[in-house]
Protein backbone atom coordinates (compact mmCIF):
# COMPACT_ATOMS: atom_id res chain seq x y z
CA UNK A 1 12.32 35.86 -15.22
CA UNK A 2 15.85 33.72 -14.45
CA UNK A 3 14.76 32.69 -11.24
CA UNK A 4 18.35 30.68 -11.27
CA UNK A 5 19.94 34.38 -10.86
CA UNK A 6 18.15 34.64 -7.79
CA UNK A 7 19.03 31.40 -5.79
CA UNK A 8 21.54 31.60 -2.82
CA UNK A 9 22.11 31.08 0.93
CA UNK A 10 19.86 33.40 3.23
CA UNK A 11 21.66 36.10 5.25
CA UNK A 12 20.31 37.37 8.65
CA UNK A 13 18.10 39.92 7.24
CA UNK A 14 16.26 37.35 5.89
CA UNK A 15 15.47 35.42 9.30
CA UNK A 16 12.15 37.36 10.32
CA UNK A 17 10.79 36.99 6.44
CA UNK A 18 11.82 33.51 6.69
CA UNK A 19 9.89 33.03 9.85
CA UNK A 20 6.60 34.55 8.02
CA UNK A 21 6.78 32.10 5.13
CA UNK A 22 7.46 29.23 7.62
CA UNK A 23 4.31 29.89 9.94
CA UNK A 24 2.12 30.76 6.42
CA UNK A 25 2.76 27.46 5.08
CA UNK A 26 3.51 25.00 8.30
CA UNK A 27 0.78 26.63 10.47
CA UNK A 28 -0.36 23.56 12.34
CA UNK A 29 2.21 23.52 15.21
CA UNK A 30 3.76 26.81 16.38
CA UNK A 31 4.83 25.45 19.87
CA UNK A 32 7.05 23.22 17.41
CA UNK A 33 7.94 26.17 15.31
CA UNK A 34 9.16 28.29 17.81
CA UNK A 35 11.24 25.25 19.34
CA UNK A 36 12.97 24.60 15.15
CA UNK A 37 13.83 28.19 15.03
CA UNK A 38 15.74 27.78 18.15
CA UNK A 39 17.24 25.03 18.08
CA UNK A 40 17.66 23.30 14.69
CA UNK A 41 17.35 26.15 12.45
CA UNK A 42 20.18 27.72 10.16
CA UNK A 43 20.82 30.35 8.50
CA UNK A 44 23.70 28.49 6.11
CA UNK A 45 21.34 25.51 5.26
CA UNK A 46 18.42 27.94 3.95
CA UNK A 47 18.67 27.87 0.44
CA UNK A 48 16.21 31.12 -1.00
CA UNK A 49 14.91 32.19 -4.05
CA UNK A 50 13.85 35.89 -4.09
CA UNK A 51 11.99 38.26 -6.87
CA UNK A 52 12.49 41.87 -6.22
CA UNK A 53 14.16 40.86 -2.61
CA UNK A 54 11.35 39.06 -1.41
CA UNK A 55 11.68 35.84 -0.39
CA UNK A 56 9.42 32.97 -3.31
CA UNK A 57 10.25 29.86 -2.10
CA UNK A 58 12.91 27.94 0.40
CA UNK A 59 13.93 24.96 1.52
CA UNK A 60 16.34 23.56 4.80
CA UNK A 61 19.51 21.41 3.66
CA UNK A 62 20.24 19.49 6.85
CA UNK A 63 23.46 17.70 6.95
CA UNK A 64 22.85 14.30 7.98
CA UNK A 65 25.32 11.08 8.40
CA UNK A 66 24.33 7.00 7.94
CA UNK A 67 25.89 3.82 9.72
CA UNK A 68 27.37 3.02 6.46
CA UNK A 69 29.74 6.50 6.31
CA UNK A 70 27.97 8.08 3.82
CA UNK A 71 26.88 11.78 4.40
CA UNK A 72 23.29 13.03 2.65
CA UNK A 73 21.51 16.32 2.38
CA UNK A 74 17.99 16.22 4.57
CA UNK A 75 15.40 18.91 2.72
CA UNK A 76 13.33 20.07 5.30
CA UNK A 77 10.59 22.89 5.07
CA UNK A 78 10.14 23.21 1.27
CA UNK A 79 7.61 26.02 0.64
CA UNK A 80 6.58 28.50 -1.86
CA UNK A 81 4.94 31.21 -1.38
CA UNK A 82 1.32 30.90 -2.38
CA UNK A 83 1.57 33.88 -4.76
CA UNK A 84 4.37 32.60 -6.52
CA UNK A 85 3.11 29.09 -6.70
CA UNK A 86 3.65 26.91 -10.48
CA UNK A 87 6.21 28.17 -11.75
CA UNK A 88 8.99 26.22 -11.78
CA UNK A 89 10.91 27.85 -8.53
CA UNK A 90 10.75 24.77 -6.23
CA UNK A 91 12.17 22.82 -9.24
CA UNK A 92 15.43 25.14 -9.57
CA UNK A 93 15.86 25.32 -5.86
CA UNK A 94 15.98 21.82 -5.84
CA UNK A 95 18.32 21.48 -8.92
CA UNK A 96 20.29 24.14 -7.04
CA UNK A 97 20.54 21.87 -3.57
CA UNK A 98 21.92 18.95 -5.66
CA UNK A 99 24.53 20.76 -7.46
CA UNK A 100 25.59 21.86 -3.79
CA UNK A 101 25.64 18.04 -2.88
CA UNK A 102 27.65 17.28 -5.45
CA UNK A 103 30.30 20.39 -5.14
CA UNK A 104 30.28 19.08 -1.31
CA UNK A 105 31.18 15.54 -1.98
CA UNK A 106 27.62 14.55 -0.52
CA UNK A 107 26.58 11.74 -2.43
CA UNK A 108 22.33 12.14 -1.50
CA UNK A 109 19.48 13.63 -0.95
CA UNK A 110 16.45 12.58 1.47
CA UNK A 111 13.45 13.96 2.13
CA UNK A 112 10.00 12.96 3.98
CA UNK A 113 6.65 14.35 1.46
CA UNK A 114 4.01 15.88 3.34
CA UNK A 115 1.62 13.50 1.17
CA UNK A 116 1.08 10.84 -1.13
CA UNK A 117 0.90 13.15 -4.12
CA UNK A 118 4.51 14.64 -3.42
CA UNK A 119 5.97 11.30 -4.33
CA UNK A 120 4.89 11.64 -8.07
CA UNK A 121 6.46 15.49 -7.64
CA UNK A 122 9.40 14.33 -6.14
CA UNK A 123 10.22 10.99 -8.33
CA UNK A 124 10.92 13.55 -11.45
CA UNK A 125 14.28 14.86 -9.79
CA UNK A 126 15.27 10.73 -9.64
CA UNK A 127 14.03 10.65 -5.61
CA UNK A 128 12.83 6.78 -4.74
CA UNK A 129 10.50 5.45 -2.64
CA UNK A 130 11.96 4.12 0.49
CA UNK A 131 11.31 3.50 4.36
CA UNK A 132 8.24 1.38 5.15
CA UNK A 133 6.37 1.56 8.20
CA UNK A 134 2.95 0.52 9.83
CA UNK A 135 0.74 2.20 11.93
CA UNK A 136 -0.06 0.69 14.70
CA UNK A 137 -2.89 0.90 17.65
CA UNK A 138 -2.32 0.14 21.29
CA UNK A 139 -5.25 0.16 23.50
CA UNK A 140 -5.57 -1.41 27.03
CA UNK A 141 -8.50 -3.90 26.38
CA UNK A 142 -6.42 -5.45 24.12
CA UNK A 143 -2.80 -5.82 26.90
CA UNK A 144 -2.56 -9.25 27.13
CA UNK A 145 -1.71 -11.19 30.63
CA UNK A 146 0.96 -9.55 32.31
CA UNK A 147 4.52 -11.40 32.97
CA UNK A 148 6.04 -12.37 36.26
CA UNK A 149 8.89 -9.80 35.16
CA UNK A 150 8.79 -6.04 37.04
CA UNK A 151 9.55 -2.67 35.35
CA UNK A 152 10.64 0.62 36.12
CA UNK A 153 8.95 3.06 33.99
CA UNK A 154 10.28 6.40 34.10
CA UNK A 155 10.77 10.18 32.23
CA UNK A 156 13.55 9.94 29.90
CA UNK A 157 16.63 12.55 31.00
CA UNK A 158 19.71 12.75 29.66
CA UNK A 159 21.45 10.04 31.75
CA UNK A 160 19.37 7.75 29.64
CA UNK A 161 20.95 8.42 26.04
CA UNK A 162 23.46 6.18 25.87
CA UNK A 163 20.64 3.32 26.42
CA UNK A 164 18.35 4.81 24.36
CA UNK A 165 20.79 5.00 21.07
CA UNK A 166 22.10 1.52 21.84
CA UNK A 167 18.59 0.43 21.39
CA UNK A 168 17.40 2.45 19.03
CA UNK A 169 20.73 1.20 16.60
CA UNK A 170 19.88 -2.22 17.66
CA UNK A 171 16.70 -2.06 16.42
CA UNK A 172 17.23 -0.80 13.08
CA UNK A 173 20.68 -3.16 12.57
CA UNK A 174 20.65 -4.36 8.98
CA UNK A 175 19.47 -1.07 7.85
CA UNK A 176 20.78 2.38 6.88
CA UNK A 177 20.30 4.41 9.66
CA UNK A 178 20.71 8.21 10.56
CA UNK A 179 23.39 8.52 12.95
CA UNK A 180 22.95 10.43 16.62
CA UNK A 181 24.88 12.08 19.08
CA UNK A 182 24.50 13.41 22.39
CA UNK A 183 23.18 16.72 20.97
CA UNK A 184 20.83 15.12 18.54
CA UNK A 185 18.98 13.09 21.68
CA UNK A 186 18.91 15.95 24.18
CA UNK A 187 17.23 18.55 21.63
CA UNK A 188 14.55 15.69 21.39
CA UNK A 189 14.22 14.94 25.08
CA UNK A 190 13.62 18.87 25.22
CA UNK A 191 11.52 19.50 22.40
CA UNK A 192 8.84 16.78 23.16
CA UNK A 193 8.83 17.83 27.25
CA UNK A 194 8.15 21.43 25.97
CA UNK A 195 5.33 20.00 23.57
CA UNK A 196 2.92 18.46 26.28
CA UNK A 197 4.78 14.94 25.21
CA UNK A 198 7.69 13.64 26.75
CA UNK A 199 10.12 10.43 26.51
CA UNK A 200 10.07 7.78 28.18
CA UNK A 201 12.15 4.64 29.03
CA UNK A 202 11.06 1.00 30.81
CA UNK A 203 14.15 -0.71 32.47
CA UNK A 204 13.58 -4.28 34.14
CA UNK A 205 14.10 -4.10 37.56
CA UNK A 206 17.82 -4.06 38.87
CA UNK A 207 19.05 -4.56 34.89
CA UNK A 208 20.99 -1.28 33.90
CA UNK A 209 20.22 -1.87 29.98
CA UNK A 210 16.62 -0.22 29.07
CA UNK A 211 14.02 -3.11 27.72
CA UNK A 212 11.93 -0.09 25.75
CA UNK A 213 11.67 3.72 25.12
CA UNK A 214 8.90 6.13 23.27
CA UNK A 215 8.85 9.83 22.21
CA UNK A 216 5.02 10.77 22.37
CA UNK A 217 3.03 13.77 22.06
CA UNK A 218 -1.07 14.18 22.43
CA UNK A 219 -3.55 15.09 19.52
CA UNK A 220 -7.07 13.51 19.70
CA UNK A 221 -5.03 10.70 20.84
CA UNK A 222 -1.75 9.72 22.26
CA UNK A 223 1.22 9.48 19.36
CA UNK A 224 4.45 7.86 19.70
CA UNK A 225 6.62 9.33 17.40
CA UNK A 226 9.26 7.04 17.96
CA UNK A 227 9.47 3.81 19.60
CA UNK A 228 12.01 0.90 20.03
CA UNK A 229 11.72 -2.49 22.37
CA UNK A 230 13.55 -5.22 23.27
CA UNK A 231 10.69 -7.63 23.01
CA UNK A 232 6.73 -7.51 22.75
CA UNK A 233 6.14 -8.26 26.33
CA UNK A 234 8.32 -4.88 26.97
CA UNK A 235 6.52 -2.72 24.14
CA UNK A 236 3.07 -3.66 25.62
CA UNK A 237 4.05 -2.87 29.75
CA UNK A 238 5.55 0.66 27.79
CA UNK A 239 2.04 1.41 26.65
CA UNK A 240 0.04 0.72 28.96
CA UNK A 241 1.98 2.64 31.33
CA UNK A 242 2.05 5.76 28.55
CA UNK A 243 -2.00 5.41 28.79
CA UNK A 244 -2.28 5.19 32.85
CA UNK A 245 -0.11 8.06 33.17
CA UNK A 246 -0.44 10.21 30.28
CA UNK A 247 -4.36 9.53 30.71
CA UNK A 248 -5.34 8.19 27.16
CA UNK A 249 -7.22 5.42 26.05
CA UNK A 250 -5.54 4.65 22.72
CA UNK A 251 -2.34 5.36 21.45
CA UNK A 252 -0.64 5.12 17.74
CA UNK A 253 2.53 3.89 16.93
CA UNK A 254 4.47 2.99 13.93
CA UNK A 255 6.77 0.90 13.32
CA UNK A 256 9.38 0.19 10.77
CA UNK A 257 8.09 -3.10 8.20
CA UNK A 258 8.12 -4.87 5.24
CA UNK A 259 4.70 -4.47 4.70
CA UNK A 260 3.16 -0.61 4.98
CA UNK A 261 3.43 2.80 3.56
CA UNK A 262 6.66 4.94 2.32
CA UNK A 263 7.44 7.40 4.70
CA UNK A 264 10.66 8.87 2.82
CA UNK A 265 12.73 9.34 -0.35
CA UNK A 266 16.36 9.43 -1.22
CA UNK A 267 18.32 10.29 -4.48
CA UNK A 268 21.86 9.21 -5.53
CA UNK A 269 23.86 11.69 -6.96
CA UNK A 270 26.21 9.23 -9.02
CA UNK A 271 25.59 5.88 -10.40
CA UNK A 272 28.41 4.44 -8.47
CA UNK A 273 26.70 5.28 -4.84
CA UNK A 274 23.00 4.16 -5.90
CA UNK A 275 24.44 0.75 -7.28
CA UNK A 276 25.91 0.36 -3.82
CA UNK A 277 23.50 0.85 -2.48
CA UNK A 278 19.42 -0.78 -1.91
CA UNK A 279 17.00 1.53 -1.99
CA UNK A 280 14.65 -0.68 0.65
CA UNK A 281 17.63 -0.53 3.19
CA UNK A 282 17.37 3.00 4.39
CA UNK A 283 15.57 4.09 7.31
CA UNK A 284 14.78 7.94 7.69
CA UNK A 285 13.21 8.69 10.54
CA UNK A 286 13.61 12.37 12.07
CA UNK A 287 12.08 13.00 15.51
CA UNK A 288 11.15 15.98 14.79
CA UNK A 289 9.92 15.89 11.30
């Protein structure tokens, strides 16, 4: 079968199918699920491929935009169904995504692999390695001698955002970074409070602009997804106050380095953008992801 012919954009029939293929392949988090379906999800990014009107395989195409003006295509919850597995339908939904790029005067494609082994999948459609980070460990044995300096640690709300971007574009300056707004930072303040997690923000005492922020959530142990600081001093009072009040003895962090493992991959769609461009400049990090 031309599984080409049976490509397109989903309609709203589709949703409820869409939402079965979603939880049978990403069933790890459905407090997460049921907070994407609300709130990020769309029916005119969901590319489908269907046999017989049922849905094979699917993937999100996100519109994102980067500090240096240039648009790209995030693909986000790539799946096949398990029956339909091997044959060649993630490929041509894929191929399918870029010529929609490329009709939309979107010069790229990113995405984040679930694994190692998804880089080798990925590099045949031109994708490259990119965004290095570090995992890090945190643990309060280990909190050096505290300053002279006093904090305010508090829960992030949305009187906080315009701090938190101007750090968190501070810290990745020099980079190519995905650009927030308003919206973008009060769907994540949301989605980690309704995930047992949380933000939160350290300001010095009686100085306005914040010294350090986190987005965490709890596993076995505590996870920042995110975190940006002024300094290291800052970083470590952040931490240990994430620990004493979020009652964990060890928390994991990454953060963004020249030495460490690719998180994410992008693809230029013309020769003209890529050569403009350095693959090791680009830093794709999606709260929510």
């Amino acid at each position: 079968m031309d599984y080409s012919e049976n490509i397109r954009y989903a309609f709203p029939e589709n949703l409820n199918e869409i939402i079965a293929l979603w939880n049978m392949c990403f069933p790890e988090s459905p407090e997460f699920t049921k907070w994407y379906f609300k709130k990020i999800f769309s029916l005119k990014n969901t590319l489908i491929c269907t046999e017989n009107d049922k849905i094979t395989a699917m993937l999100q195409e996100i519109p994102l935009s980067f500090n240096n003006f240039k648009k790209a295509t995030y693909i986000y919850g790539a799946c096949t169904h398990p029956l339909h597995r091997k044959k060649g339908i993630m490929s041509r939904l894929l191929a399918q995504s870029f010529k929609n790029d490329i009709k939309k005067g979107i010069p790229q494609s990113i995405l984040i692999p679930e694994n190692e082994d998804l880089f080798k999948f990925y590099e045949k459609f031109g994708y490259k390695k990119t965004t290095l980070i570090k995992k890090e460990i945190f643990e309060n044995s280990n909190f050096p001698q505290k300053s002279g300096e006093k904090y305010i640690f508090k829960k992030a709300d949305f009187s906080d955002i315009e701090n938190m971007n101007n750090l968190y574009e501070k810290t990745l300056h020099g980079n190519n970074f995905i650009l927030r707004d308003n919206s973008f930072w009060k769907k994540q303040i949301q989605m980690f409070s309704a995930l047992k997690g949380g933000c939160f923000c350290l300001y010095k005492t009686n100085n306005p602009i914040i010294s350090a922020y986190a987005f965490v959530w709890k596993e076995n142990t505590l996870q920042a997804q995110e975190m940006c600081f002024t300094d290291n001093n800052s970083k470590n009072i952040l931490c240990e106050n994430l620990l004493l009040n979020l009652n964990s003895k060890k928390l994991e962090y990454n953060v963004y380095n020249k030495k460490g493992d690719y998180k994410a991959c992008v693809k230029f769609h013309n020769k003209k953008t890529e050569n403009n461009s350095s693959v090791s400049d680009y830093i794709i990090n999606l709260l929510w992801n």
